[in-house]
Protein backbone atom coordinates (compact mmCIF):
# COMPACT_ATOMS: atom_id res chain seq x y z
CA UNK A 1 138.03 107.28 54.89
CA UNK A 2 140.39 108.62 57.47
CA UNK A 3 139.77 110.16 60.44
CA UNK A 4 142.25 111.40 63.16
CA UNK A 5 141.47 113.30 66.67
CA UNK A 6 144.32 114.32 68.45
CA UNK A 7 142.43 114.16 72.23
CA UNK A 8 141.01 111.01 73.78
CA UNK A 9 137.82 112.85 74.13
CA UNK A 10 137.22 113.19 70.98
CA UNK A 11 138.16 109.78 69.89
CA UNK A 12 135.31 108.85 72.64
CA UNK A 13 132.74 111.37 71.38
CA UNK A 14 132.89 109.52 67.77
CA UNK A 15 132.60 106.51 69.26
CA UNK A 16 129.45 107.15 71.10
CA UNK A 17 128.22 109.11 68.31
CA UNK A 18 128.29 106.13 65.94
CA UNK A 19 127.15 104.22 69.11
CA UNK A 20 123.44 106.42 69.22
CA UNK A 21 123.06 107.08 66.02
CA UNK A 22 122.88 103.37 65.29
CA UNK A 23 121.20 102.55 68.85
CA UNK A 24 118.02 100.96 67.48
CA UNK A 25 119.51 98.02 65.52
CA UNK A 26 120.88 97.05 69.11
CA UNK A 27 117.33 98.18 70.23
CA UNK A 28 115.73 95.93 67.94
CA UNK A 29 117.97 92.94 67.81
CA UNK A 30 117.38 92.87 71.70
CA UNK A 31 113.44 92.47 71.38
CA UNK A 32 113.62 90.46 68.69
CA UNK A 33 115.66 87.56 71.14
CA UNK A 34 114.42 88.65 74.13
CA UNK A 35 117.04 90.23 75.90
CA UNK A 36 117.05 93.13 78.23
CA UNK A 37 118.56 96.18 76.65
CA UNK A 38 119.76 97.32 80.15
CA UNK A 39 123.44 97.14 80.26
CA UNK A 40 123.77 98.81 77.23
CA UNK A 41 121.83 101.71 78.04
CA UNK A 42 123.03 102.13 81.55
CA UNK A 43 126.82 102.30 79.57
CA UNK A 44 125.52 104.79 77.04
CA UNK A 45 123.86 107.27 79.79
CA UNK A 46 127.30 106.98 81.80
CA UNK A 47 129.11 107.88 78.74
CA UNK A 48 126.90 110.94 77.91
CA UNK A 49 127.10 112.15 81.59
CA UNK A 50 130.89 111.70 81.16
CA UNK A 51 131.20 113.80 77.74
CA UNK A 52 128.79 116.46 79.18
CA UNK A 53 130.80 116.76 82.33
CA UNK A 54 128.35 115.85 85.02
CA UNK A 55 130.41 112.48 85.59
CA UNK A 56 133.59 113.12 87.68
CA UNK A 57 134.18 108.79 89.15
CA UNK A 58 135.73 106.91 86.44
CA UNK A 59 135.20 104.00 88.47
CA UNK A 60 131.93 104.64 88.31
CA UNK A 61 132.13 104.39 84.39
CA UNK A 62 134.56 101.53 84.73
CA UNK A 63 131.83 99.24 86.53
CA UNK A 64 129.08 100.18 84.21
CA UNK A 65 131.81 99.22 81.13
CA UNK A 66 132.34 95.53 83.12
CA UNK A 67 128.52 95.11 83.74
CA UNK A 68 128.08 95.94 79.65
CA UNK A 69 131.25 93.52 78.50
CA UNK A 70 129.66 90.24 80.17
CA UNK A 71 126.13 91.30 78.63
CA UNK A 72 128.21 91.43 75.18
CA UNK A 73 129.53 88.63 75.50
CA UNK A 74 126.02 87.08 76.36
CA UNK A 75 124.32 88.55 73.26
CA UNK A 76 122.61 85.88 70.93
CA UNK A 77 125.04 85.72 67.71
CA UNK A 78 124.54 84.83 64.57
CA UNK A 79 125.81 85.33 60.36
CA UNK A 80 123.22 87.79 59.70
CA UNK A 81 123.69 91.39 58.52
CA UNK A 82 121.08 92.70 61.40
CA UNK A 83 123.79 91.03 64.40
CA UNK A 84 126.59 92.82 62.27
CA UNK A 85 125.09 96.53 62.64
CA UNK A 86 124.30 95.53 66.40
CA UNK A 87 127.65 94.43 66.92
CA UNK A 88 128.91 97.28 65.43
CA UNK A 89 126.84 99.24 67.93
CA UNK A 90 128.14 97.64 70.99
CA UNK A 91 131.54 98.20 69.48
CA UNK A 92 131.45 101.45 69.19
CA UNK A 93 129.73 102.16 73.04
CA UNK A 94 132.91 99.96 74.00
CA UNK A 95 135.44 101.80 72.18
CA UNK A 96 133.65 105.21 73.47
CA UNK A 97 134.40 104.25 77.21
CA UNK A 98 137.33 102.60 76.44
CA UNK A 99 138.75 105.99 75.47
CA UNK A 100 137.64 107.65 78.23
CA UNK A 101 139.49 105.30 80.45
CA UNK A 102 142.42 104.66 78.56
CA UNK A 103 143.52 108.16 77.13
CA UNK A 104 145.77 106.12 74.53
CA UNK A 105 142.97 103.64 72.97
CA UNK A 106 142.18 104.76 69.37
CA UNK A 107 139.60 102.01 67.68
CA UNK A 108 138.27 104.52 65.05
CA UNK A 109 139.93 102.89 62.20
CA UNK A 110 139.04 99.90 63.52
CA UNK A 111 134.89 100.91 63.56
CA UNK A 112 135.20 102.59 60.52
CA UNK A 113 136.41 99.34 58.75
CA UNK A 114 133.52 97.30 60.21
CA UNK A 115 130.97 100.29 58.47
CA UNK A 116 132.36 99.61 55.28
CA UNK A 117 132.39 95.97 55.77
CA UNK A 118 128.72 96.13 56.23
CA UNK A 119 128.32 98.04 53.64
CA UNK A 120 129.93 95.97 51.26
CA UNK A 121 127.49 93.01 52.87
CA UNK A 122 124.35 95.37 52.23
CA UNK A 123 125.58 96.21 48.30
CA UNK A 124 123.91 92.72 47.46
CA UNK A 125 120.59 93.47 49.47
CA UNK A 126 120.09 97.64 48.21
CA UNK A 127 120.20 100.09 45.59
CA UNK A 128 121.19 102.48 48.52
CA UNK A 129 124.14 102.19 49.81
CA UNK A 130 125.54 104.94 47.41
CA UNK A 131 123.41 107.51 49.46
CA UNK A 132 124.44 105.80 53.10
CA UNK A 133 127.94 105.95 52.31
CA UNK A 134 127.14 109.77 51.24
CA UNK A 135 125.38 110.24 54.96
CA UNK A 136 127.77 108.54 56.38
CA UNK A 137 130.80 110.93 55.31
CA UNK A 138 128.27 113.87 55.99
CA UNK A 139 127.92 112.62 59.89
CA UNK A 140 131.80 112.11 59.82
CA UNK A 141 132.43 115.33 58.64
CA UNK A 142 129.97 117.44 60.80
CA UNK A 143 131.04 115.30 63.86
CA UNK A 144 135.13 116.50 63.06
CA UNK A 145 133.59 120.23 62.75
CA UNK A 146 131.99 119.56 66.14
CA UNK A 147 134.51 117.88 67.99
CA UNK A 148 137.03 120.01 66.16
CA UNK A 149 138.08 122.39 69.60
CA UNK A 150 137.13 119.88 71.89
CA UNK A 151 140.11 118.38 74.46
CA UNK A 152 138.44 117.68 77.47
CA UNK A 153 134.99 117.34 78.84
CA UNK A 154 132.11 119.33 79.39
CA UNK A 155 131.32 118.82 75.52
CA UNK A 156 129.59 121.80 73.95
CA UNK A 157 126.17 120.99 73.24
CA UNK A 158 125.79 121.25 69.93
CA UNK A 159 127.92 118.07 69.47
CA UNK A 160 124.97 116.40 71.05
CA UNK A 161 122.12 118.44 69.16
CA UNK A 162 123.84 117.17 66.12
CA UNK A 163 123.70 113.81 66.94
CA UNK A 164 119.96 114.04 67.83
CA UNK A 165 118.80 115.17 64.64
CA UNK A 166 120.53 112.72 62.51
CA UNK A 167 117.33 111.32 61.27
CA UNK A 168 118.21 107.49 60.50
CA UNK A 169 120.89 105.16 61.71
CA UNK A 170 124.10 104.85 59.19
CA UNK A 171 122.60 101.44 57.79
CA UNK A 172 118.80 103.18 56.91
CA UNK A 173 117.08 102.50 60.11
């Protein structure tokens, strides 16, 4: 699967896209080791605020993105497929303000590898993978419709009505 946006904002709107629609596996793997969740959320609301326009200092963003990179790099780690899908997660909320701050940065390929990766990984584990892989590309697809006419923030909000009613995370959560 191939995906190509021409405008750093839309590059960023995947991103965080794959970032919330996947937020409870980072959700969950916090709680389960005890971790406050904070950083990461406090990125992901500054990212929203930025596609939707209402965020004008990019400094602003760019402190919230250092605060969340040292929590990263804090996480608890480990070989198992539930760290994967968080990691994922944080990846993708990097690479979403990442683009925003550096108009040039263009990690999709890189995200979209680390999906299939898991999936691969979760082959062994499910029958179901056929039908993730099938909402996956449906999610990819609507988000290119939505994100289609988009080159520069305020986002129109059906990009984010779309992501809120994908149902379940890309992984079944």
């Amino acid at each position: 699967m191939s995906i190509i946006f021409e405008h750093a904002i839309q590059r960023a709107a995947f991103c965080y896209a794959l970032c919330r629609i996947n937020q409870d596996h980072i959700d969950l793997w916090c709680e389960h080791n005890q971790q406050t969740f904070a950083p990461f959320s406090q990125l992901s609301r500054k990212v929203e605020s930025y596609l939707r326009g209402e965020l004008k200092s990019l400094p602003n963003l760019e402190r919230f993105h250092e605060a969340f990179a040292l929590w990263r790099d804090e996480l608890i780690q480990d070989d198992t497929l539930a760290y994967q899908i968080a990691e994922l997660t944080c990846s993708a909320l990097y690479c979403a303000a990442e683009s925003i701050l550096d108009p040039e940065c263009d990690d999709i390929d890189l995200l979209l590898n680390n999906v299939a990766e898991i999936y691969r990984d979760m082959e062994s584990l499910t029958d179901n993978v056929p039908q993730l892989r099938e909402y996956f590309a449906d999610i990819c697809q609507g988000l290119q419709q939505q994100l289609d006419d988009s080159s520069r923030p305020p986002l129109a909000s059906d990009f984010f009505r779309f992501i809120d009613q994908c149902d379940a995370s890309l992984f079944g959560l």
